[in-house]
C-alpha atoms as a PDB file:
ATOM      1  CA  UNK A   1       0.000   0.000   0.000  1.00  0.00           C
ATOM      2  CA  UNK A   2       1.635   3.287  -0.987  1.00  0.00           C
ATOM      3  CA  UNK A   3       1.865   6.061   1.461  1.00  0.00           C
ATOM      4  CA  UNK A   4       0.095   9.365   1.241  1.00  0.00           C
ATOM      5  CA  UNK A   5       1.601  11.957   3.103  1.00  0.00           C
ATOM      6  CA  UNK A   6      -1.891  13.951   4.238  1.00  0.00           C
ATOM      7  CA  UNK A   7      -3.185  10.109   4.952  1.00  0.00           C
ATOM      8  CA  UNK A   8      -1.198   8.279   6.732  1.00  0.00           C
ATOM      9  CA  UNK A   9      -1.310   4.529   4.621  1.00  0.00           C
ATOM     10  CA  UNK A  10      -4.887   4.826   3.333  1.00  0.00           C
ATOM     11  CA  UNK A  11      -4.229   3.851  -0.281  1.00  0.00           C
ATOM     12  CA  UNK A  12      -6.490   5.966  -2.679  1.00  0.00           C
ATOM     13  CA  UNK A  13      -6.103   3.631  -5.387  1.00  0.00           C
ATOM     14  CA  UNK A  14      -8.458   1.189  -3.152  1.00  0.00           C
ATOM     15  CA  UNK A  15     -10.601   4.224  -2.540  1.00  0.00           C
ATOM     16  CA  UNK A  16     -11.090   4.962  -6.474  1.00  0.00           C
ATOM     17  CA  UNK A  17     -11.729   1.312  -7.289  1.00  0.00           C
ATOM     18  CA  UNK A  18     -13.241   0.396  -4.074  1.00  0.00           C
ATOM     19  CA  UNK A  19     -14.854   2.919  -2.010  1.00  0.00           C
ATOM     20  CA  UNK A  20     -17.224   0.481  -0.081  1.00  0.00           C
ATOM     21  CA  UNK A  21     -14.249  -1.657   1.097  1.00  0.00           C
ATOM     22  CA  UNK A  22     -12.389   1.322   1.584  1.00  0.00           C
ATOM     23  CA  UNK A  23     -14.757   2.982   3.220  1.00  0.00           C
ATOM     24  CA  UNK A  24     -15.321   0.026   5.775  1.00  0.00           C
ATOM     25  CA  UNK A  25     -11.532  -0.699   5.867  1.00  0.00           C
ATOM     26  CA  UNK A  26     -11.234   2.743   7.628  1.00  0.00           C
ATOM     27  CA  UNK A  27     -14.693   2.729   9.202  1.00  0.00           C
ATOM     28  CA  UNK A  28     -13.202   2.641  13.055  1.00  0.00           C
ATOM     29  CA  UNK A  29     -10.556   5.206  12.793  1.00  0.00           C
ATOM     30  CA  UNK A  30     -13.132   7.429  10.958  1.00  0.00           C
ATOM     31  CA  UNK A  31     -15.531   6.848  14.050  1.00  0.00           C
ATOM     32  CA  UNK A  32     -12.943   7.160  16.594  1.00  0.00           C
ATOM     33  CA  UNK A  33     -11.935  10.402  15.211  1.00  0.00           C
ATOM     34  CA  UNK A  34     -15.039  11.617  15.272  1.00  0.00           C
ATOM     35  CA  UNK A  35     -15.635  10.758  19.101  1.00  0.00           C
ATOM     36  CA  UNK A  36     -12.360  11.404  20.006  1.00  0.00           C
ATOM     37  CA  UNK A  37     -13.277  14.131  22.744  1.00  0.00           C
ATOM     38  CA  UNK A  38     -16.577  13.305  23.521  1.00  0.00           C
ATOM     39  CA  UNK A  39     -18.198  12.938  26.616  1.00  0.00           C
ATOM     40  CA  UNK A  40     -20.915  10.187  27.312  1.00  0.00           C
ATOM     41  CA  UNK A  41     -23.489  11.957  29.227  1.00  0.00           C
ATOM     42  CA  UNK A  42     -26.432   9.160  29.367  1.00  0.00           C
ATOM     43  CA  UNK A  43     -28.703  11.354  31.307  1.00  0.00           C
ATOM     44  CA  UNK A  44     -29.337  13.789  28.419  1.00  0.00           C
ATOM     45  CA  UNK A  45     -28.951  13.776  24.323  1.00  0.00           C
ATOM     46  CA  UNK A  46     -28.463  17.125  22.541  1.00  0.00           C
ATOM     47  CA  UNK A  47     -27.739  17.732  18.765  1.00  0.00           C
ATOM     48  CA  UNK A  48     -26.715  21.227  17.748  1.00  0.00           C
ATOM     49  CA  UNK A  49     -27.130  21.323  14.287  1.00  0.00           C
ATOM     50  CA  UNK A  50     -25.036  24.292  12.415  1.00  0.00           C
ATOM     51  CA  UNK A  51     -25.106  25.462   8.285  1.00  0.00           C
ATOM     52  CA  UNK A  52     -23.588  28.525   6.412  1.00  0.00           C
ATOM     53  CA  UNK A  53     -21.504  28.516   3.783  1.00  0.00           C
ATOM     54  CA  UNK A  54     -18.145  28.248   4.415  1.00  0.00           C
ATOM     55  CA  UNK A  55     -15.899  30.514   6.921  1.00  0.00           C
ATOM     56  CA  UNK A  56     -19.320  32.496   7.829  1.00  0.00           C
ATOM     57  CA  UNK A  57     -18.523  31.709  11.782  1.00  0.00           C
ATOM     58  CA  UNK A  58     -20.412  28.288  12.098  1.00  0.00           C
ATOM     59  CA  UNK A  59     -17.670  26.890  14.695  1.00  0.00           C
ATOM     60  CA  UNK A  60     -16.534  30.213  16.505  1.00  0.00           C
ATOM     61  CA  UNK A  61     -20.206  30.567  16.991  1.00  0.00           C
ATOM     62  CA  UNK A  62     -20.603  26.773  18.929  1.00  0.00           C
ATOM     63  CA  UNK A  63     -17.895  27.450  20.361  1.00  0.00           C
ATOM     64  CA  UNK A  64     -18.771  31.080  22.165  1.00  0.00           C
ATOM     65  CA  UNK A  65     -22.205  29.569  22.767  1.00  0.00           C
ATOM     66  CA  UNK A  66     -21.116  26.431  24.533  1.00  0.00           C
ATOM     67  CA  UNK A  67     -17.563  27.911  25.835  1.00  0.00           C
ATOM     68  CA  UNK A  68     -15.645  25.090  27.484  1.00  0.00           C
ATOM     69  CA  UNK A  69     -18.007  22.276  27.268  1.00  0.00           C
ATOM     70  CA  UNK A  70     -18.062  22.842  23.067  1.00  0.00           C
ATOM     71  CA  UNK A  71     -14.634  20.700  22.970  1.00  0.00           C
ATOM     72  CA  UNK A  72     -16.814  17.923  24.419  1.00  0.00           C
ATOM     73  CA  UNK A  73     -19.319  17.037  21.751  1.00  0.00           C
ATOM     74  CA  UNK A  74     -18.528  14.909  18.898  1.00  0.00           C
ATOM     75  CA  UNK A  75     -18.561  16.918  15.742  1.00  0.00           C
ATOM     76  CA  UNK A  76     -19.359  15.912  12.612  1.00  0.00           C
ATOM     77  CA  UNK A  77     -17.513  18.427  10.347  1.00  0.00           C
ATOM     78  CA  UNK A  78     -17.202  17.163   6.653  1.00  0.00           C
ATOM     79  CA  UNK A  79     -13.664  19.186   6.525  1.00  0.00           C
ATOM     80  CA  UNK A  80     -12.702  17.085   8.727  1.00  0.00           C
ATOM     81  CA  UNK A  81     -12.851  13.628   7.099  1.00  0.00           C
ATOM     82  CA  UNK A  82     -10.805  15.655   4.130  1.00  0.00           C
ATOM     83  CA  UNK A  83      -7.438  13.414   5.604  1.00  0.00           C
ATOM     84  CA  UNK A  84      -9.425  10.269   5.106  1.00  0.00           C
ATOM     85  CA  UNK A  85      -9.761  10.542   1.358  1.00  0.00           C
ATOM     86  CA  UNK A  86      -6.782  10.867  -0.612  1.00  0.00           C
ATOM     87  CA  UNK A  87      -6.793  13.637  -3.223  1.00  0.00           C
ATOM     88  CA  UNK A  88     -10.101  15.441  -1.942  1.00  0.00           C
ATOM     89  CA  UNK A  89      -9.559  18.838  -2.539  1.00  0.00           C
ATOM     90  CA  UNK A  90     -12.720  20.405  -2.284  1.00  0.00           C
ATOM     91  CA  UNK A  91     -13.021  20.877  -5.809  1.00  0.00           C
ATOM     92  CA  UNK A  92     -13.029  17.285  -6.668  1.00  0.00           C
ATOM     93  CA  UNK A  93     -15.974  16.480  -4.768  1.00  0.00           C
ATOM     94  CA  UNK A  94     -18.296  15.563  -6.937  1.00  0.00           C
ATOM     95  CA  UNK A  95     -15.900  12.317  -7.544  1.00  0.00           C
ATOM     96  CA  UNK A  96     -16.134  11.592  -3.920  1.00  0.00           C
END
């Protein structure tokens, strides 16, 4: 498997031909990135649900709302799974 430097070893030739296995290959680090600083609170479920177009102050404004506890939540931030996809670039997305 050839290594991508913004990837670690995901191989994006596996991820062009295929994306299901790849996909499912990477499932748990793609999950455990996602709840990497999350707190389980069983006593309560929230779901703050954000949209703007990009760089209009979505995050800043979670984050100034919820202050401290915002770093607790498990965010689901498409720019964020970018590094799981080798040769996203935003502009490519359509193939992705």
């Amino acid at each position: 498997m050839k290594k991508n430097t913004t990837t670690g070893n995901r191989d994006d030739g596996a991820l062009r031909y295929d994306p299901l296995n790849y996909v499912a290959k990477f499932k748990d680090e793609l999950i455990a990135s996602i709840f990497k600083y999350a707190q389980q609170n069983a006593d309560e479920k929230v779901a703050i649900f954000t949209a703007g177009t990009p760089g209009s102050g979505k995050t800043e404004g979670v984050t100034s709302s919820f202050g401290d506890v915002a770093g607790t939540f498990a965010k689901l931030d498409p720019d964020d799974f970018r590094s799981f996809f080798p040769g996203y670039d935003g502009e490519n997305a359509a193939e992705f």
